[in-house]
Protein backbone atom coordinates (compact mmCIF):
# COMPACT_ATOMS: atom_id res chain seq x y z
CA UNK A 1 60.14 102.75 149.79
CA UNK A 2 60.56 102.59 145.84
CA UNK A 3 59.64 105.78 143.77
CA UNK A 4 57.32 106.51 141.77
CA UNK A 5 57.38 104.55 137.75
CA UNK A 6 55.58 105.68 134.99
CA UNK A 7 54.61 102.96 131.90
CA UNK A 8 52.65 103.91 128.64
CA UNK A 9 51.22 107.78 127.91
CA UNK A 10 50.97 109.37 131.26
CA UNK A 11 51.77 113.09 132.02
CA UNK A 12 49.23 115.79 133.69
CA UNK A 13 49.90 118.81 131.67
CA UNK A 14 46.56 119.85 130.80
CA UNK A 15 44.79 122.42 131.64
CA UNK A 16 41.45 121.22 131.65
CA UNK A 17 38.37 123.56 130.26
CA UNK A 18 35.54 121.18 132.37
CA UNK A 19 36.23 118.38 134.81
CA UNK A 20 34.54 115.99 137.27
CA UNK A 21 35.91 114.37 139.84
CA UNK A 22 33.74 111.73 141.69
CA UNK A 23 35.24 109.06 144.80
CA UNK A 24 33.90 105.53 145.84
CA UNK A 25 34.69 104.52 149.10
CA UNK A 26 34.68 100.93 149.24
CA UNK A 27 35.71 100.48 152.51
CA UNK A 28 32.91 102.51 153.84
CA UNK A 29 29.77 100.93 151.18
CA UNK A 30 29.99 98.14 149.22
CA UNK A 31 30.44 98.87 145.33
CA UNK A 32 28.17 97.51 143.63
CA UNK A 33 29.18 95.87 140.23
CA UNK A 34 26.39 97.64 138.62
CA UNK A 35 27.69 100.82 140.29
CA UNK A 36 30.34 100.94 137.65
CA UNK A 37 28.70 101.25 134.47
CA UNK A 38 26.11 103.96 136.17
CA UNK A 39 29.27 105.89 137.31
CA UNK A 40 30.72 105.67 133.57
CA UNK A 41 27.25 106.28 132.01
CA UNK A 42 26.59 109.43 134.55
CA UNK A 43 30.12 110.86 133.52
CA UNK A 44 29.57 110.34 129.65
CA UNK A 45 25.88 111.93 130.06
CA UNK A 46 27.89 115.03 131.49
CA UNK A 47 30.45 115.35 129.14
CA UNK A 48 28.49 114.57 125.93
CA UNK A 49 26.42 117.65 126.76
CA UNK A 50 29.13 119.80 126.84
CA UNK A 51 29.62 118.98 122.50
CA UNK A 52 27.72 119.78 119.86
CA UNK A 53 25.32 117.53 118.12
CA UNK A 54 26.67 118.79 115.23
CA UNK A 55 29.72 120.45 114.87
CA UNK A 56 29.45 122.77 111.47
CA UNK A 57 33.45 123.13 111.17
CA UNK A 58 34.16 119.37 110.71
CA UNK A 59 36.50 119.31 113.49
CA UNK A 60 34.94 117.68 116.64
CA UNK A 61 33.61 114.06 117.24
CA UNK A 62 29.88 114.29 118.03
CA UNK A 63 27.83 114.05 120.88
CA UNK A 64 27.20 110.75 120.55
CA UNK A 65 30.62 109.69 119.78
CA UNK A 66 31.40 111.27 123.26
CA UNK A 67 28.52 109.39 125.13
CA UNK A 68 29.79 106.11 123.53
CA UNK A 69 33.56 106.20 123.74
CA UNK A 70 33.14 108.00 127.79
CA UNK A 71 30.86 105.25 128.80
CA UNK A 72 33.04 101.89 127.17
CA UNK A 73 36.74 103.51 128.31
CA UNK A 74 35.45 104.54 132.12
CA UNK A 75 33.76 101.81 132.45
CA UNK A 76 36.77 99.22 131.94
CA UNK A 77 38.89 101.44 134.29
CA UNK A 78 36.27 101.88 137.11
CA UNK A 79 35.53 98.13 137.16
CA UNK A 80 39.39 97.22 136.80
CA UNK A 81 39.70 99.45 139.87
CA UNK A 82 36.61 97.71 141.70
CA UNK A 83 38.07 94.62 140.69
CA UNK A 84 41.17 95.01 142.09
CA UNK A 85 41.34 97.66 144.34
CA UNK A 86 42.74 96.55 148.21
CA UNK A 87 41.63 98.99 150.30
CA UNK A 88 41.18 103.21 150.34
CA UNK A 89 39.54 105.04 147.79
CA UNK A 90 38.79 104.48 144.14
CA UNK A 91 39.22 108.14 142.76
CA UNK A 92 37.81 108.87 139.39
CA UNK A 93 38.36 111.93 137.14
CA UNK A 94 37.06 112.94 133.95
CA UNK A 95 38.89 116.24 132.47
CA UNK A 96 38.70 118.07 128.95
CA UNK A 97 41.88 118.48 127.77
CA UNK A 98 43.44 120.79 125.18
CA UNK A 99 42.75 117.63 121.81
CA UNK A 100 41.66 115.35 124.70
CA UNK A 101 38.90 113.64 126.79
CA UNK A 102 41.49 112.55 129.56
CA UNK A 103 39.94 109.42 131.94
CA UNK A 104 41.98 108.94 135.40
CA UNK A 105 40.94 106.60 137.96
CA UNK A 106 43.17 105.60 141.28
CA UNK A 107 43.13 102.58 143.23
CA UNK A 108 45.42 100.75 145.76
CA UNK A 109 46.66 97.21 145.19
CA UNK A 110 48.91 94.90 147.24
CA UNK A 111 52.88 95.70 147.33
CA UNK A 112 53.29 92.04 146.35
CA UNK A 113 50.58 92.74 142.93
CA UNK A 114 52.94 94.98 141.24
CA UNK A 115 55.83 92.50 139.62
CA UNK A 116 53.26 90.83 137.30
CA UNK A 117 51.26 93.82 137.12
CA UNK A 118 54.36 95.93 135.29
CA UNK A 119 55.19 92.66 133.40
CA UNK A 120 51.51 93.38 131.67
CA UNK A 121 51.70 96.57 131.41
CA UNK A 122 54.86 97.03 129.93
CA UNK A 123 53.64 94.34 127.39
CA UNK A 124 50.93 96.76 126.82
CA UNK A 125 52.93 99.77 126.55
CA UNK A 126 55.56 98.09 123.89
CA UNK A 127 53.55 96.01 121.63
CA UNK A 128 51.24 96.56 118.98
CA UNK A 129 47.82 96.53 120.40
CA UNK A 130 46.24 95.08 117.82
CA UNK A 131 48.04 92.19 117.47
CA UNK A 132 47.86 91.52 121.40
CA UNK A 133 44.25 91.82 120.89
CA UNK A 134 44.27 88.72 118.18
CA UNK A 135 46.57 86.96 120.32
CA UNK A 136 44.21 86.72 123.44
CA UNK A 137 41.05 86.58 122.18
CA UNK A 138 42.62 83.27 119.81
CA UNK A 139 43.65 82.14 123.38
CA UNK A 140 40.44 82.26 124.81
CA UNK A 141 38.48 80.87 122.05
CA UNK A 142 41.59 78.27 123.22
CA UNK A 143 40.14 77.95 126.71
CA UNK A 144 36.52 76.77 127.53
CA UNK A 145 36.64 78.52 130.44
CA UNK A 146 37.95 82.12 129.67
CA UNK A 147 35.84 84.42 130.10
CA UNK A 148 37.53 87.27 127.79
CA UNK A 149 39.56 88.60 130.35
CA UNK A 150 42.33 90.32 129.35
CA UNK A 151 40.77 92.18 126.16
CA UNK A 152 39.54 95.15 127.35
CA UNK A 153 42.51 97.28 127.81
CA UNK A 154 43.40 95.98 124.35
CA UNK A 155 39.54 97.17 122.83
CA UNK A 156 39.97 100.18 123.87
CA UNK A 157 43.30 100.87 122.64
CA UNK A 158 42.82 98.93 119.46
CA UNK A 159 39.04 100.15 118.50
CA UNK A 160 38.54 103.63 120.29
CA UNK A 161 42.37 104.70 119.17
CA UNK A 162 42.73 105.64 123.07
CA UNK A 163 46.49 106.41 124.53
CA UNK A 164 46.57 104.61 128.12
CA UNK A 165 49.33 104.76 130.95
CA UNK A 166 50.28 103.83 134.54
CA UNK A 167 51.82 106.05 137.46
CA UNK A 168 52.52 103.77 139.96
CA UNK A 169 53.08 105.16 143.80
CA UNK A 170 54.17 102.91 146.94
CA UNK A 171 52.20 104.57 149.57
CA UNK A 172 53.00 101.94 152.21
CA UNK A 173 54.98 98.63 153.15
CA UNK A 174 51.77 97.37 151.90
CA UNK A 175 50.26 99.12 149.37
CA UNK A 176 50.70 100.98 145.34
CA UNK A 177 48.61 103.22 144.46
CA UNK A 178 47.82 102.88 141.17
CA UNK A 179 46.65 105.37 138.41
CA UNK A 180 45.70 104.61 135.46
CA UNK A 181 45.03 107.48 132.63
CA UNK A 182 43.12 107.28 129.27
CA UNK A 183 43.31 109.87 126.73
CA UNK A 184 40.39 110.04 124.27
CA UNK A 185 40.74 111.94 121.00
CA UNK A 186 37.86 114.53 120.66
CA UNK A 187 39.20 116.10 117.30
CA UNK A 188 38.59 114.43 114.43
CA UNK A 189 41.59 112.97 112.49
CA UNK A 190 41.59 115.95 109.59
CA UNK A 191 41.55 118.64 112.54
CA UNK A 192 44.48 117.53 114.71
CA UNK A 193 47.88 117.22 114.31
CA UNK A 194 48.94 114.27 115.85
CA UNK A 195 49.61 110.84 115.38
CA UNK A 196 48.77 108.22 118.16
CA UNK A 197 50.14 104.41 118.63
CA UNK A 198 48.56 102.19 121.67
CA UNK A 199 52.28 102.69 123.63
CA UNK A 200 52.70 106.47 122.37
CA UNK A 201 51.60 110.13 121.08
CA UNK A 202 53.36 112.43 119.32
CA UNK A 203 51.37 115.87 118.43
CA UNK A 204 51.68 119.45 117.97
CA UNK A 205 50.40 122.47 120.53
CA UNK A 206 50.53 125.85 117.69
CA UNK A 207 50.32 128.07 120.70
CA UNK A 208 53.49 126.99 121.98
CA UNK A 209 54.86 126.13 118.41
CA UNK A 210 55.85 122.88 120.21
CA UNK A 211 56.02 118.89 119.25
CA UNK A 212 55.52 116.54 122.27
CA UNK A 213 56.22 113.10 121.86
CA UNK A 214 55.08 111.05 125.00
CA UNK A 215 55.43 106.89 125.67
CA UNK A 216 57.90 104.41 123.58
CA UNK A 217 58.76 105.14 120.04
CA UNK A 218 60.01 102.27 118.58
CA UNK A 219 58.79 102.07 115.08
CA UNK A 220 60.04 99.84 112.06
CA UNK A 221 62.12 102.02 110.01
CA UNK A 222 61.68 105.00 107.56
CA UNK A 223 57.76 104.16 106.43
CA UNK A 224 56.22 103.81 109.71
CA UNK A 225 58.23 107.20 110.67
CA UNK A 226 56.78 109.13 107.74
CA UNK A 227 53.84 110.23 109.50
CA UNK A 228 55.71 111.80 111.93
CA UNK A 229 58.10 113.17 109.95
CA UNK A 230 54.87 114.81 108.11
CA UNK A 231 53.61 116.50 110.85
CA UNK A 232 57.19 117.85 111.75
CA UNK A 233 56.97 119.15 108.32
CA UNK A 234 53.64 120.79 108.35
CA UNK A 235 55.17 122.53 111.59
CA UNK A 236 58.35 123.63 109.70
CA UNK A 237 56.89 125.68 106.46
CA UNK A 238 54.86 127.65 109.07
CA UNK A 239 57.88 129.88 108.94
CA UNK A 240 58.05 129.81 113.15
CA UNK A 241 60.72 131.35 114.68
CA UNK A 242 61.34 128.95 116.84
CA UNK A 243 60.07 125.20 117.20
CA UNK A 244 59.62 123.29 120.25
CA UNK A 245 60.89 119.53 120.63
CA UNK A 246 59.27 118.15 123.89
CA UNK A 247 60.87 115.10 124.80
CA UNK A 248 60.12 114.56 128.70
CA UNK A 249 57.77 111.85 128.66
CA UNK A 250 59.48 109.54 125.52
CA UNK A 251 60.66 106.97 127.78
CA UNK A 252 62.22 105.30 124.81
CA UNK A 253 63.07 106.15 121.28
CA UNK A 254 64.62 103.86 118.50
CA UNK A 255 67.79 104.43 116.19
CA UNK A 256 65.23 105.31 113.40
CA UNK A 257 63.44 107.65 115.55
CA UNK A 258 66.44 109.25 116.35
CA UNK A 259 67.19 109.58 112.99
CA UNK A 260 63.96 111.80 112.36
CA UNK A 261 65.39 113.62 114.52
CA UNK A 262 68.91 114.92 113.21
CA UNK A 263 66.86 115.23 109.73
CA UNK A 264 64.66 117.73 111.01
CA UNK A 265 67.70 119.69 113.44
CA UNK A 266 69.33 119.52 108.83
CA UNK A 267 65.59 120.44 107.28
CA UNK A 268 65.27 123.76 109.99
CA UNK A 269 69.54 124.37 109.46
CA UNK A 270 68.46 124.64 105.54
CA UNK A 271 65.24 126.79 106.43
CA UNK A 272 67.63 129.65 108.10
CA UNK A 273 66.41 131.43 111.12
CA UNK A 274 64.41 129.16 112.91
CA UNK A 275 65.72 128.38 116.57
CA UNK A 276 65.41 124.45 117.59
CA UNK A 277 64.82 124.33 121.01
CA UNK A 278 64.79 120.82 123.10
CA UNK A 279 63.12 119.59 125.85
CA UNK A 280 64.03 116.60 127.74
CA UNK A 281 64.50 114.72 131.20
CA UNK A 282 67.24 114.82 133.31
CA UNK A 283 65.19 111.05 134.77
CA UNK A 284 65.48 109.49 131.30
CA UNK A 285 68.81 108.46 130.44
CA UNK A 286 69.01 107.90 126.92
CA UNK A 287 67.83 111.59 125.97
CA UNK A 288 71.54 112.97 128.12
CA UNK A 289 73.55 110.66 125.97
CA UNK A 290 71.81 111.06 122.64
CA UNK A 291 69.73 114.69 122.65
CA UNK A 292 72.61 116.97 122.53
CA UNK A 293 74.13 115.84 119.16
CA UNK A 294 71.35 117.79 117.76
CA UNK A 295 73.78 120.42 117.61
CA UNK A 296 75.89 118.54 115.49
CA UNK A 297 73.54 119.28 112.84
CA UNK A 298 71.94 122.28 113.89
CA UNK A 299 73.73 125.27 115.73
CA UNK A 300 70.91 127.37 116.59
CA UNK A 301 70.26 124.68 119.17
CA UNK A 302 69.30 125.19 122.66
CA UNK A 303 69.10 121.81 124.84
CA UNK A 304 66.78 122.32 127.75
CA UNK A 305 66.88 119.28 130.74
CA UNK A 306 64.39 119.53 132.90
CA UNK A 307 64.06 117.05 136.44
């Protein structure tokens, strides 16, 4: 049996504040297709409560925000699910993560599904998701009988700035489970630091003094980089003693990207005591082969590979 693959933003390491876990069992009653936006709606209801109509601070998107954004994401991934689901369970989870509303939903499809299924995906994951979103709806308006399928992964990436990915798990000679994970923002843009792409997230935790970067980097050079090398730079002249560089979940990274990199292992050399400490995955195998020249440029390295 294969192993498990992971395509786009997927990792589990929140600690969720409030979540809600809810299972259809469309073997046992029919799922209705109305079922799925009344799932979604109930969900969003829930969470939106749990925010403040107003939030004083600034920081915070609104109760209403919530309500909207919950309802539109859960309801593409419940009724992809219904859609396509084999047989079992459709699992769906709604968690509050630590910058994020974080959307799961499981489902099994057939063994012989997956091929095509990780072609799209990984189309998903590696292109820009607003041009993929021009692209199909110009072939549609193409087709007199399309019926916009296709477009709303891409919506929801393109117009709700959500990070999606894939975990996919042969359970059987038959059967994948599928999970498919959506993380909303629920800070405002001013509040967080991070910067989001539809294939990848990079943003900082200032309890752990750490920088994750999750998904496939691979940017266009120097300008498209500057963001990120901003928000490495806002983490830098907090005078830290050490700074975190979490790099388990980049699947891939770029020759620019990597780049940003040895200039910030020179920028915290230059700053003086501040300890750059790296995180990455023993299962990803361009980080063993191009991680540990950090210490070319930085001594007070420590390289941390983790399975």
């Amino acid at each position: 049996m294969s192993m498990s693959e992971i395509i786009g933003v997927y990792s589990l390491d929140d600690s969720f504040s409030e979540h809600m876990s809810l299972t259809l069992y469309p073997d046992s009653f029919a799922v209705r297709w109305s079922l799925c936006n009344l799932t979604a709606n109930f969900m969003a209801e829930y969470f939106a409560e749990l925010f403040p109509e107003g939030d004083e601070e600034g920081k915070l998107i609104s109760r209403a925000e919530v309500s909207s954004a919950v309802s539109y994401v859960l309801n593409e991934l419940v009724e992809n699910a219904v859609k396509f689901n084999r047989s079992g369970d459709i699992n769906v989870t709604v968690g509050i993560g630590k910058e994020d509303l974080v959307c799961l939903v499981s489902n099994h499809i057939a063994n012989g599904d997956v091929p095509p299924l990780r072609e799209k995906l990984l189309e998903l994951s590696r292109e820009d998701p607003g041009e993929l979103l021009r692209r199909q709806a110009e072939a549609n308006a193409e087709d007199p009988e399309a019926t916009g399928s296709g477009l709303g992964y891409l919506i929801i990436m393109s117009d709700y700035g959500v990070s999606l990915g894939w975990k996919l798990d042969p359970v059987s000679s038959q059967n994948t489970c599928i999970r498919t994970m959506a993380r909303l923002p629920i800070l405002k843009e001013r509040a967080r630091m991070e910067i989001k792409g539809g294939n990848y997230r990079v943003w900082y935790d200032p309890g752990e003094v750490a920088v994750f970067f999750e998904g496939i980097l691979r940017l266009g050079g120097p300008q498209e980089y500057a963001p990120i090398e901003e928000l490495l730079e806002k983490v830098l002249i907090t005078n830290p003693k050490s700074i975190i560089l979490d790099l388990r979940q980049l699947n891939f990274l770029n020759s620019s990207g990597i780049n940003v990199l040895y200039k910030f292992a020179i920028a915290m050399r230059k700053k003086g005591d501040v300890q750059l400490v790296v995180r990455g995955s023993k299962t990803v195998p361009w980080q063993g082969k191009s991680l540990p020249n950090l210490k070319k440029f930085n001594q007070n390295f420590e390289m941390i590979f983790c399975d």
